[in-house]
PDB file of N, CA and C in Angstrom:
ATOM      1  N   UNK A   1      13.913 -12.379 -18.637  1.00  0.00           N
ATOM      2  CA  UNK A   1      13.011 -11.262 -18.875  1.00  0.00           C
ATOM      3  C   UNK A   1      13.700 -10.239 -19.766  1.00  0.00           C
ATOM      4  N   UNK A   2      12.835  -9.335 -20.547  1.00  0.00           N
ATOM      5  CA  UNK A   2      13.731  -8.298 -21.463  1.00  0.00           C
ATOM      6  C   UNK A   2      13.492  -7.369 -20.808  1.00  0.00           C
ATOM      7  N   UNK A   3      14.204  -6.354 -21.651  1.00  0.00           N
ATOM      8  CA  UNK A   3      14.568  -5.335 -20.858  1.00  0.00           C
ATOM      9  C   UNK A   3      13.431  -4.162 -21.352  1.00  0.00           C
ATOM     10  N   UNK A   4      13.013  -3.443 -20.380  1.00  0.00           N
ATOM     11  CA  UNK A   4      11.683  -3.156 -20.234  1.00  0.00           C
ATOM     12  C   UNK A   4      11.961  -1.271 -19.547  1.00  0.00           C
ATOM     13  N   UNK A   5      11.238  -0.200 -19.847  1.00  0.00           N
ATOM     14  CA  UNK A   5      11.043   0.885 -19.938  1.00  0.00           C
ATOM     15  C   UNK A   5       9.813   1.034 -19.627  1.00  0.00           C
ATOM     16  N   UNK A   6       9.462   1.559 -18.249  1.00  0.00           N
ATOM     17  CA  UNK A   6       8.602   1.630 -17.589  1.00  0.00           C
ATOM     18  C   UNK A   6       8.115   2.922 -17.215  1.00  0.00           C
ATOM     19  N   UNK A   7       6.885   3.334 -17.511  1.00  0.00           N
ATOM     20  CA  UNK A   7       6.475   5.076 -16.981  1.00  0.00           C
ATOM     21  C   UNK A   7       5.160   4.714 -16.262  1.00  0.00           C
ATOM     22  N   UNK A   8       4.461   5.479 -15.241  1.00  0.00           N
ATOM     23  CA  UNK A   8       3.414   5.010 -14.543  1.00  0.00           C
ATOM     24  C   UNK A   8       2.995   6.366 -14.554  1.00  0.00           C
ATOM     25  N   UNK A   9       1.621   6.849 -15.253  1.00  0.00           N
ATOM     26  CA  UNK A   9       1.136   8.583 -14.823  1.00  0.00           C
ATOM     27  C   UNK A   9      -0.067   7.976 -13.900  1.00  0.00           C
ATOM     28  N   UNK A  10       0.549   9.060 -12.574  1.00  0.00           N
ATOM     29  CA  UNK A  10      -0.277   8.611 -11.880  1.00  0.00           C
ATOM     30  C   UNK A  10      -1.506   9.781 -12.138  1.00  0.00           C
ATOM     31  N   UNK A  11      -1.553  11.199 -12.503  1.00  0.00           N
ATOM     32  CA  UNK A  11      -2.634  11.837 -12.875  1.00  0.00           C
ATOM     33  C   UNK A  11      -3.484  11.372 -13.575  1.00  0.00           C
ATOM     34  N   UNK A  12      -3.353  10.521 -14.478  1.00  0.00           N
ATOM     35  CA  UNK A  12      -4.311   9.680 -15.549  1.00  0.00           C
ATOM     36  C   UNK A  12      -4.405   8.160 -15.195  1.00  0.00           C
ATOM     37  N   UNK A  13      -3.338   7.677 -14.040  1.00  0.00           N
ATOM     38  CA  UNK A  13      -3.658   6.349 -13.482  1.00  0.00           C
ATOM     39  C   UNK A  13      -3.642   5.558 -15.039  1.00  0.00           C
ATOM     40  N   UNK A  14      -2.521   5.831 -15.280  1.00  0.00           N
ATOM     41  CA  UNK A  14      -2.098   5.019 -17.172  1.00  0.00           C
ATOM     42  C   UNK A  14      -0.633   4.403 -16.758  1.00  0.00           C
ATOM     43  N   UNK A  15      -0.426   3.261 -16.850  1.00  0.00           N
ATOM     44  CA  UNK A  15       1.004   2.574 -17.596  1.00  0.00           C
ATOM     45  C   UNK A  15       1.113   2.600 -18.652  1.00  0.00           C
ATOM     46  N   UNK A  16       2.681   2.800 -18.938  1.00  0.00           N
ATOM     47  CA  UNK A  16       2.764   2.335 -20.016  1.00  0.00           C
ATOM     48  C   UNK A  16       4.516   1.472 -19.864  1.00  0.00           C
ATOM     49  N   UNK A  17       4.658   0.619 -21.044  1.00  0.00           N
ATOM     50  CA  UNK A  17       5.590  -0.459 -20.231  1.00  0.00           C
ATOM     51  C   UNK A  17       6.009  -0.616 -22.183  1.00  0.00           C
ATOM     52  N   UNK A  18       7.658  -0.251 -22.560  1.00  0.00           N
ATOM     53  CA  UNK A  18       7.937  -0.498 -23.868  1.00  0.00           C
ATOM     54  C   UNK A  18       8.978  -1.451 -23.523  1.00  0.00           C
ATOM     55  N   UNK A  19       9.061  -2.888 -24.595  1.00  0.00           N
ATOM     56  CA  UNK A  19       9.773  -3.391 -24.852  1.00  0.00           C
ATOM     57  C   UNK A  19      10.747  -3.327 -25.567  1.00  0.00           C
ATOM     58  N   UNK A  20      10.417  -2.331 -26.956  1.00  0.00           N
ATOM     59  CA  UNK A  20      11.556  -2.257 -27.753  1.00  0.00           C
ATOM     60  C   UNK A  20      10.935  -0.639 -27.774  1.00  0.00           C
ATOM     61  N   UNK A  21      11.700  -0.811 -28.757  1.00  0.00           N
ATOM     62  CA  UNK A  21      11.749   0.899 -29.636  1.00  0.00           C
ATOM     63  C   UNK A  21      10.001   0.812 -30.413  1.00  0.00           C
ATOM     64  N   UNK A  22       9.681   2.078 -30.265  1.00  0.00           N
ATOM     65  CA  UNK A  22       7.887   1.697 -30.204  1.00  0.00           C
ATOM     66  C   UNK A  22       7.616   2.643 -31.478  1.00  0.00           C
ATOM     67  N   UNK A  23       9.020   3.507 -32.121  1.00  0.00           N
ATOM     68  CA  UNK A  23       8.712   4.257 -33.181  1.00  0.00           C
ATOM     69  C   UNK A  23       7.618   3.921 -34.563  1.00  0.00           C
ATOM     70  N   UNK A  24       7.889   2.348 -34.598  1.00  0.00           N
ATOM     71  CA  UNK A  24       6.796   2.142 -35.559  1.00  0.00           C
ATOM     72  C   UNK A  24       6.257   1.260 -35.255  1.00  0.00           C
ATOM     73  N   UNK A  25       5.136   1.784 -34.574  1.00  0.00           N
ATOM     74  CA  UNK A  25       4.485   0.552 -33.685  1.00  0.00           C
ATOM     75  C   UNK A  25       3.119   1.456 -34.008  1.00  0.00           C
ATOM     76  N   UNK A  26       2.383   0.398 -33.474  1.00  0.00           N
ATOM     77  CA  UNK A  26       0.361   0.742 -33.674  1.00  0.00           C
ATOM     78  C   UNK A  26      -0.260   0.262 -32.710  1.00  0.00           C
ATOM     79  N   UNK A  27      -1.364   0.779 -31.704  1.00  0.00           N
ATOM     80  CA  UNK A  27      -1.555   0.109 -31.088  1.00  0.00           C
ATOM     81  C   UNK A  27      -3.038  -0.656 -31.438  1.00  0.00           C
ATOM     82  N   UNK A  28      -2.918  -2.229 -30.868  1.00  0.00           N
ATOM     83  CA  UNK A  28      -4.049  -2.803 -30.696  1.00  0.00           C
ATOM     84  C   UNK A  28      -4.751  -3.090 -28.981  1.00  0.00           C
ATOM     85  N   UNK A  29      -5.711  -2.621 -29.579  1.00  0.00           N
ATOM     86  CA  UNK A  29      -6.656  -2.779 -28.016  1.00  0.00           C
ATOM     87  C   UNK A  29      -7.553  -3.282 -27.555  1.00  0.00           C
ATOM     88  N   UNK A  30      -7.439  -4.538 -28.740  1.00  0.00           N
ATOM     89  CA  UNK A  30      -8.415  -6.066 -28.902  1.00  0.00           C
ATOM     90  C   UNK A  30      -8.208  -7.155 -27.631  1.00  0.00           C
ATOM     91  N   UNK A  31      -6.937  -6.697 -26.354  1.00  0.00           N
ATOM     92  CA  UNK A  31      -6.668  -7.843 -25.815  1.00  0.00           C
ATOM     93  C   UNK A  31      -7.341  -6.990 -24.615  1.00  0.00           C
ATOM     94  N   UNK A  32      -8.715  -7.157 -23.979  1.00  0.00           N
ATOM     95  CA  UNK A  32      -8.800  -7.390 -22.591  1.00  0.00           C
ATOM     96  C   UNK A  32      -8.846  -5.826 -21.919  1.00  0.00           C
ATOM     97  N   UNK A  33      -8.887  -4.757 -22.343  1.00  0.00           N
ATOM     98  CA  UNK A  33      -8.486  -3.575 -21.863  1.00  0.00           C
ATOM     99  C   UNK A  33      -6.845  -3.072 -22.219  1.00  0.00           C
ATOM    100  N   UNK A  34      -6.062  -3.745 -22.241  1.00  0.00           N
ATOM    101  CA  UNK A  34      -4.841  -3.740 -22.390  1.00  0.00           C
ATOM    102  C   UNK A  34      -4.295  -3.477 -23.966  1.00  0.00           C
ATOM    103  N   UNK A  35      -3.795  -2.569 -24.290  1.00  0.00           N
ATOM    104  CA  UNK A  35      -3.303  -1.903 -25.691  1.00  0.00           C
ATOM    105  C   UNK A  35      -2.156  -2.461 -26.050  1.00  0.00           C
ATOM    106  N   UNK A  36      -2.315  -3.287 -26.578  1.00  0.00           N
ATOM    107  CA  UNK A  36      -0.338  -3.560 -27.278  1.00  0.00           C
ATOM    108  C   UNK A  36      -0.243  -2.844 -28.500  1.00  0.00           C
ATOM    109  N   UNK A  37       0.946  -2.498 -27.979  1.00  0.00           N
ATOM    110  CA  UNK A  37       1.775  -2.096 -29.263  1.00  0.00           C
ATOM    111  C   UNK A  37       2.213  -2.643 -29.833  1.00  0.00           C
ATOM    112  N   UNK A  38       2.372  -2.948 -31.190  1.00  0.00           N
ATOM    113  CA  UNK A  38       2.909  -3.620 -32.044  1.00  0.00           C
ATOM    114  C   UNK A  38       3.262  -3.052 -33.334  1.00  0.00           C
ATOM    115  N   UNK A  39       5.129  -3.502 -33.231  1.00  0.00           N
ATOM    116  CA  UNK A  39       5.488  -3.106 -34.806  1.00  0.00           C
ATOM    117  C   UNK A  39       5.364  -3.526 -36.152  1.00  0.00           C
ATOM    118  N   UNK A  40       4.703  -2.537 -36.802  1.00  0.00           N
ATOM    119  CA  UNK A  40       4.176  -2.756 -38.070  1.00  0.00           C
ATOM    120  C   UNK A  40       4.720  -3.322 -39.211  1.00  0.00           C
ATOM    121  N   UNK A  41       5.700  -4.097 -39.069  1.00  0.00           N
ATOM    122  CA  UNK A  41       6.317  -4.709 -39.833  1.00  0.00           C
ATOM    123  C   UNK A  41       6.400  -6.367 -39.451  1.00  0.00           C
ATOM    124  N   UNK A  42       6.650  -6.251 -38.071  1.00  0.00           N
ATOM    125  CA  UNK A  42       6.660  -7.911 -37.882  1.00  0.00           C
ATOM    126  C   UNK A  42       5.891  -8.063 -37.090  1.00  0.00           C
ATOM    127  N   UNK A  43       4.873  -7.532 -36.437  1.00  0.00           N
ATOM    128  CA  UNK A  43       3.643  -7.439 -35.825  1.00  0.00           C
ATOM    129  C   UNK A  43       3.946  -7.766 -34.079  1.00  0.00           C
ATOM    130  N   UNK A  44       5.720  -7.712 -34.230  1.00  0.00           N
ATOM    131  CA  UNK A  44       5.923  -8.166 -32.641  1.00  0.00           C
ATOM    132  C   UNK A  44       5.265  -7.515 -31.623  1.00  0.00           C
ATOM    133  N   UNK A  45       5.009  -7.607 -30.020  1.00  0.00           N
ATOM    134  CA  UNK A  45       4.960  -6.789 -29.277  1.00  0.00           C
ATOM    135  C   UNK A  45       5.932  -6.282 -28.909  1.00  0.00           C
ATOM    136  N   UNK A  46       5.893  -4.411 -28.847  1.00  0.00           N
ATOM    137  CA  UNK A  46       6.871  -3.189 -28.601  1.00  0.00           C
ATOM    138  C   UNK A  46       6.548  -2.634 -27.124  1.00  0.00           C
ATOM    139  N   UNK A  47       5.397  -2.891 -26.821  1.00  0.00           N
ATOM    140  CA  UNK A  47       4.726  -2.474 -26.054  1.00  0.00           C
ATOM    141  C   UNK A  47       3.104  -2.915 -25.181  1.00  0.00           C
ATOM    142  N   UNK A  48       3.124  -2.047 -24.241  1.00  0.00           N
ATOM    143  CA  UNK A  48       1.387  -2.088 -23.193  1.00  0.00           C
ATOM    144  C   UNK A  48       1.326  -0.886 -22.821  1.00  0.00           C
ATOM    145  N   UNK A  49       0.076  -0.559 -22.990  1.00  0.00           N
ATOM    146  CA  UNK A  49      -0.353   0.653 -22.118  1.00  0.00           C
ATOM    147  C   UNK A  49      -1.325   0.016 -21.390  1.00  0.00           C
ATOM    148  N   UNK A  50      -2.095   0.246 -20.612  1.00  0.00           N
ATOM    149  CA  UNK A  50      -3.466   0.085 -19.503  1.00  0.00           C
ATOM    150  C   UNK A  50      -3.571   0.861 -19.087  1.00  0.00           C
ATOM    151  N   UNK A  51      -5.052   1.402 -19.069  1.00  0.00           N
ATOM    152  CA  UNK A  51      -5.905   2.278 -18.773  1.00  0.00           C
ATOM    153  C   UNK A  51      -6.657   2.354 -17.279  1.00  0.00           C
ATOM    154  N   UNK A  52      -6.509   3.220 -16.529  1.00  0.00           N
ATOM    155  CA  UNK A  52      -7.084   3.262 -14.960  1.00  0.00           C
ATOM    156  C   UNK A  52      -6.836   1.887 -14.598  1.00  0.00           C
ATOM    157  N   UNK A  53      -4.875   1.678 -14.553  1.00  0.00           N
ATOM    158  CA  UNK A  53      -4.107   0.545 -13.860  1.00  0.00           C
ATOM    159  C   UNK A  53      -4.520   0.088 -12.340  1.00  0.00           C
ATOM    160  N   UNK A  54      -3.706   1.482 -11.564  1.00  0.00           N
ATOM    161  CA  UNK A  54      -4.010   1.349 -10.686  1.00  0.00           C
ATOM    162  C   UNK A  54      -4.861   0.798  -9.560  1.00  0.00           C
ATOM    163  N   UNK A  55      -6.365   1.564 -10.551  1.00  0.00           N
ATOM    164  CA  UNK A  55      -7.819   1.239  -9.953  1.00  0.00           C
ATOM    165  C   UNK A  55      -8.127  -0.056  -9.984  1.00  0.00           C
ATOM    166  N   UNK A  56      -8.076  -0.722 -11.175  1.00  0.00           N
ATOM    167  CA  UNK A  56      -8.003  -2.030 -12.005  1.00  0.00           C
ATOM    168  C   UNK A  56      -7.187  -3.156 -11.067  1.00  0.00           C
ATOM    169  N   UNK A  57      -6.121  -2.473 -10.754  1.00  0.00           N
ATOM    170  CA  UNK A  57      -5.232  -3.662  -9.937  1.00  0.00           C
ATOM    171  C   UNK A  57      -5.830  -3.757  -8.479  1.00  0.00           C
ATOM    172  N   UNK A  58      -5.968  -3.032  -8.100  1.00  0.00           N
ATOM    173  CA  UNK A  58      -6.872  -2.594  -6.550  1.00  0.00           C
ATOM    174  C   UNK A  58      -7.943  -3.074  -6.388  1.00  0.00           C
ATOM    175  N   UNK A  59      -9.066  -2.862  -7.439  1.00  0.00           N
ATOM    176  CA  UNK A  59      -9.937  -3.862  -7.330  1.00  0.00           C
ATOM    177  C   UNK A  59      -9.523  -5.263  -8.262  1.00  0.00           C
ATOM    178  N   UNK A  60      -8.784  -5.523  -7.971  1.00  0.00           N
ATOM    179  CA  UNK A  60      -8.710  -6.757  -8.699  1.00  0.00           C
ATOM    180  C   UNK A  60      -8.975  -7.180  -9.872  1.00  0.00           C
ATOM    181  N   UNK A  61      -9.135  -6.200 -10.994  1.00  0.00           N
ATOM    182  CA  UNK A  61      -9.893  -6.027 -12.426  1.00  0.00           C
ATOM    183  C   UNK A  61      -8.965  -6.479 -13.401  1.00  0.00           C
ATOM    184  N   UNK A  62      -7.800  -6.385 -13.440  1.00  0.00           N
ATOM    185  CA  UNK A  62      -6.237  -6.242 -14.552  1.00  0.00           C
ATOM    186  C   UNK A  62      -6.683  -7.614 -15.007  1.00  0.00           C
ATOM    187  N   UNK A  63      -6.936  -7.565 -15.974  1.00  0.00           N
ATOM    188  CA  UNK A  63      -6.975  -8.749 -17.091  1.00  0.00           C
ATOM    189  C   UNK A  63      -5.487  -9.354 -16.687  1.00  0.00           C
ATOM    190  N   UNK A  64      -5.051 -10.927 -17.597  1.00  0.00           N
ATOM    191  CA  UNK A  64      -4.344 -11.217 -17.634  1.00  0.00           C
ATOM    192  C   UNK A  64      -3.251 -10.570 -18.646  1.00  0.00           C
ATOM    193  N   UNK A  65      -2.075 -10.388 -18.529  1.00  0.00           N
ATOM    194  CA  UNK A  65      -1.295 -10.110 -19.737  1.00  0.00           C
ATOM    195  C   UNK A  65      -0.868 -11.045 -20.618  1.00  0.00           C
ATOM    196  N   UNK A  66      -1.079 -10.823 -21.557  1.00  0.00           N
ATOM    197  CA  UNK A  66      -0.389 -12.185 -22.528  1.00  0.00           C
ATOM    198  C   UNK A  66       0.895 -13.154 -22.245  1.00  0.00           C
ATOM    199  N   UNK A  67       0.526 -14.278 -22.341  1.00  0.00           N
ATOM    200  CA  UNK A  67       1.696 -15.528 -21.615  1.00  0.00           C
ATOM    201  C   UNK A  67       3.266 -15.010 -22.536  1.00  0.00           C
ATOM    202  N   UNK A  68       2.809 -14.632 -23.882  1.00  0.00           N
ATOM    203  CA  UNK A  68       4.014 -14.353 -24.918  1.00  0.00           C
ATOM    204  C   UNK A  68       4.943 -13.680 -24.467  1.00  0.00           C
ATOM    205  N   UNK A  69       4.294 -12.275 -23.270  1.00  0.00           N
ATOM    206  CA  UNK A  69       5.469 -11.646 -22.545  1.00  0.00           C
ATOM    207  C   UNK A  69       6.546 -11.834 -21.610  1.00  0.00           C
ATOM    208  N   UNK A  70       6.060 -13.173 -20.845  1.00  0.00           N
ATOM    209  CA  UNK A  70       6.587 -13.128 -20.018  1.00  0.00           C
ATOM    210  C   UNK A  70       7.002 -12.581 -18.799  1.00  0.00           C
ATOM    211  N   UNK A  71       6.034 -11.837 -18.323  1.00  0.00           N
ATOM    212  CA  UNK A  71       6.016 -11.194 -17.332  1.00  0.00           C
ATOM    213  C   UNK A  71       4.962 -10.650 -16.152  1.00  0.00           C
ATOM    214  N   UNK A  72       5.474 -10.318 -15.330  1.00  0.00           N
ATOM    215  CA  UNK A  72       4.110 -10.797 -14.008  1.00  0.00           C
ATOM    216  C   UNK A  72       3.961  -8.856 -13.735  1.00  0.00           C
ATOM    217  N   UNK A  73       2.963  -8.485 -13.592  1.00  0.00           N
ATOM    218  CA  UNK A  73       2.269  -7.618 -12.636  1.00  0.00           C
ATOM    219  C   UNK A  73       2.981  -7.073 -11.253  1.00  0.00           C
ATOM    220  N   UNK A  74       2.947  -7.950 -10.643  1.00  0.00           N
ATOM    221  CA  UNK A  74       3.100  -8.132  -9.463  1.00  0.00           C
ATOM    222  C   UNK A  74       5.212  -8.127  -9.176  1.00  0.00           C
ATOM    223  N   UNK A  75       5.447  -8.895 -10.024  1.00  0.00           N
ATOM    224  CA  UNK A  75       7.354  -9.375  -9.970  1.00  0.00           C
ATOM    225  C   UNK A  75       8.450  -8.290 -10.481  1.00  0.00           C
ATOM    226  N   UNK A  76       7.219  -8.009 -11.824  1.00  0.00           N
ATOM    227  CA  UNK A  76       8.108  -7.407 -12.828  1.00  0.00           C
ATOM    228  C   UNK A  76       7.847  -5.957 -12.900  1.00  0.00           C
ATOM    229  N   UNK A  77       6.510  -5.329 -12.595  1.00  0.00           N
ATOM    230  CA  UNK A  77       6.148  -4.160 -13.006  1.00  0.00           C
ATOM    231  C   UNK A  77       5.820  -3.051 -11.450  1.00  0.00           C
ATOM    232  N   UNK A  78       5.149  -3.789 -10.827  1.00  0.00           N
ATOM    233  CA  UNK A  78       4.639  -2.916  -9.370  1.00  0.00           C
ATOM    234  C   UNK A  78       6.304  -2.606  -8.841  1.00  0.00           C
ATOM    235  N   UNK A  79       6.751  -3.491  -8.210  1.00  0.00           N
ATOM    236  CA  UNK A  79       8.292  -3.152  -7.763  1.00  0.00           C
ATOM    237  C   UNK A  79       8.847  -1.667  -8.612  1.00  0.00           C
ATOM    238  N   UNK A  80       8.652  -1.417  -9.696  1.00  0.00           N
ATOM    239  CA  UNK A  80       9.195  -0.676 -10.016  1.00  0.00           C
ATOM    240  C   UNK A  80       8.876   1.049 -10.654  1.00  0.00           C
ATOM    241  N   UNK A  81       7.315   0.593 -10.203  1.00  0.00           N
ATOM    242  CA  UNK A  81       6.545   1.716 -10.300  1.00  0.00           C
ATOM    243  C   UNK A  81       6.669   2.338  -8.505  1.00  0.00           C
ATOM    244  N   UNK A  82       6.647   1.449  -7.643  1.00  0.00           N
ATOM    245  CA  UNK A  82       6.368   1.823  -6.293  1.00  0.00           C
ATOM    246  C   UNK A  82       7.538   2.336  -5.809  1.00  0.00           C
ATOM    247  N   UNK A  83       8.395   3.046  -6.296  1.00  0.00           N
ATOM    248  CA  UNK A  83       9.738   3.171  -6.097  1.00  0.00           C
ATOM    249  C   UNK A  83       9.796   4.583  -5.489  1.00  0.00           C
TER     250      UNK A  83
END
């Protein structure tokens, strides 16, 4: 797994989860509810935000995340918001 930078607002019930350095990054918000960021040069993913996470995960709503990331919801991200 990479190494991952994690913020959770819970007033706006928003993640956001950076993979790299997100300075020149754009986001797309074509996948599912889920915003990737991506840098504008090699179009990698930098990043996710999701919008009313929380709610979404609770009722069971959270789209899948892209297989490319490698990473689970549940393994990689809750553990470390619930802290």
């Amino acid at each position: 797994m990479q190494t991952m930078k994690i913020n959770y607002d819970k007033h706006f019930d928003t993640l956001y989860v950076a993979f790299a350095s997100n300075d020149n990054s754009y986001g797309d918000d074509s996948q599912n509810s889920i915003i990737l960021l991506r840098d504008m040069d090699t179009e990698e993913i930098t990043g996710i935000t999701i919008l009313s996470f929380m709610k979404k995960y609770q009722t069971n709503t959270l789209p899948e995340l892209p297989i490319e990331l490698g990473i689970s919801i549940e393994d990689d991200i809750l553990p470390r918001i619930n802290q």
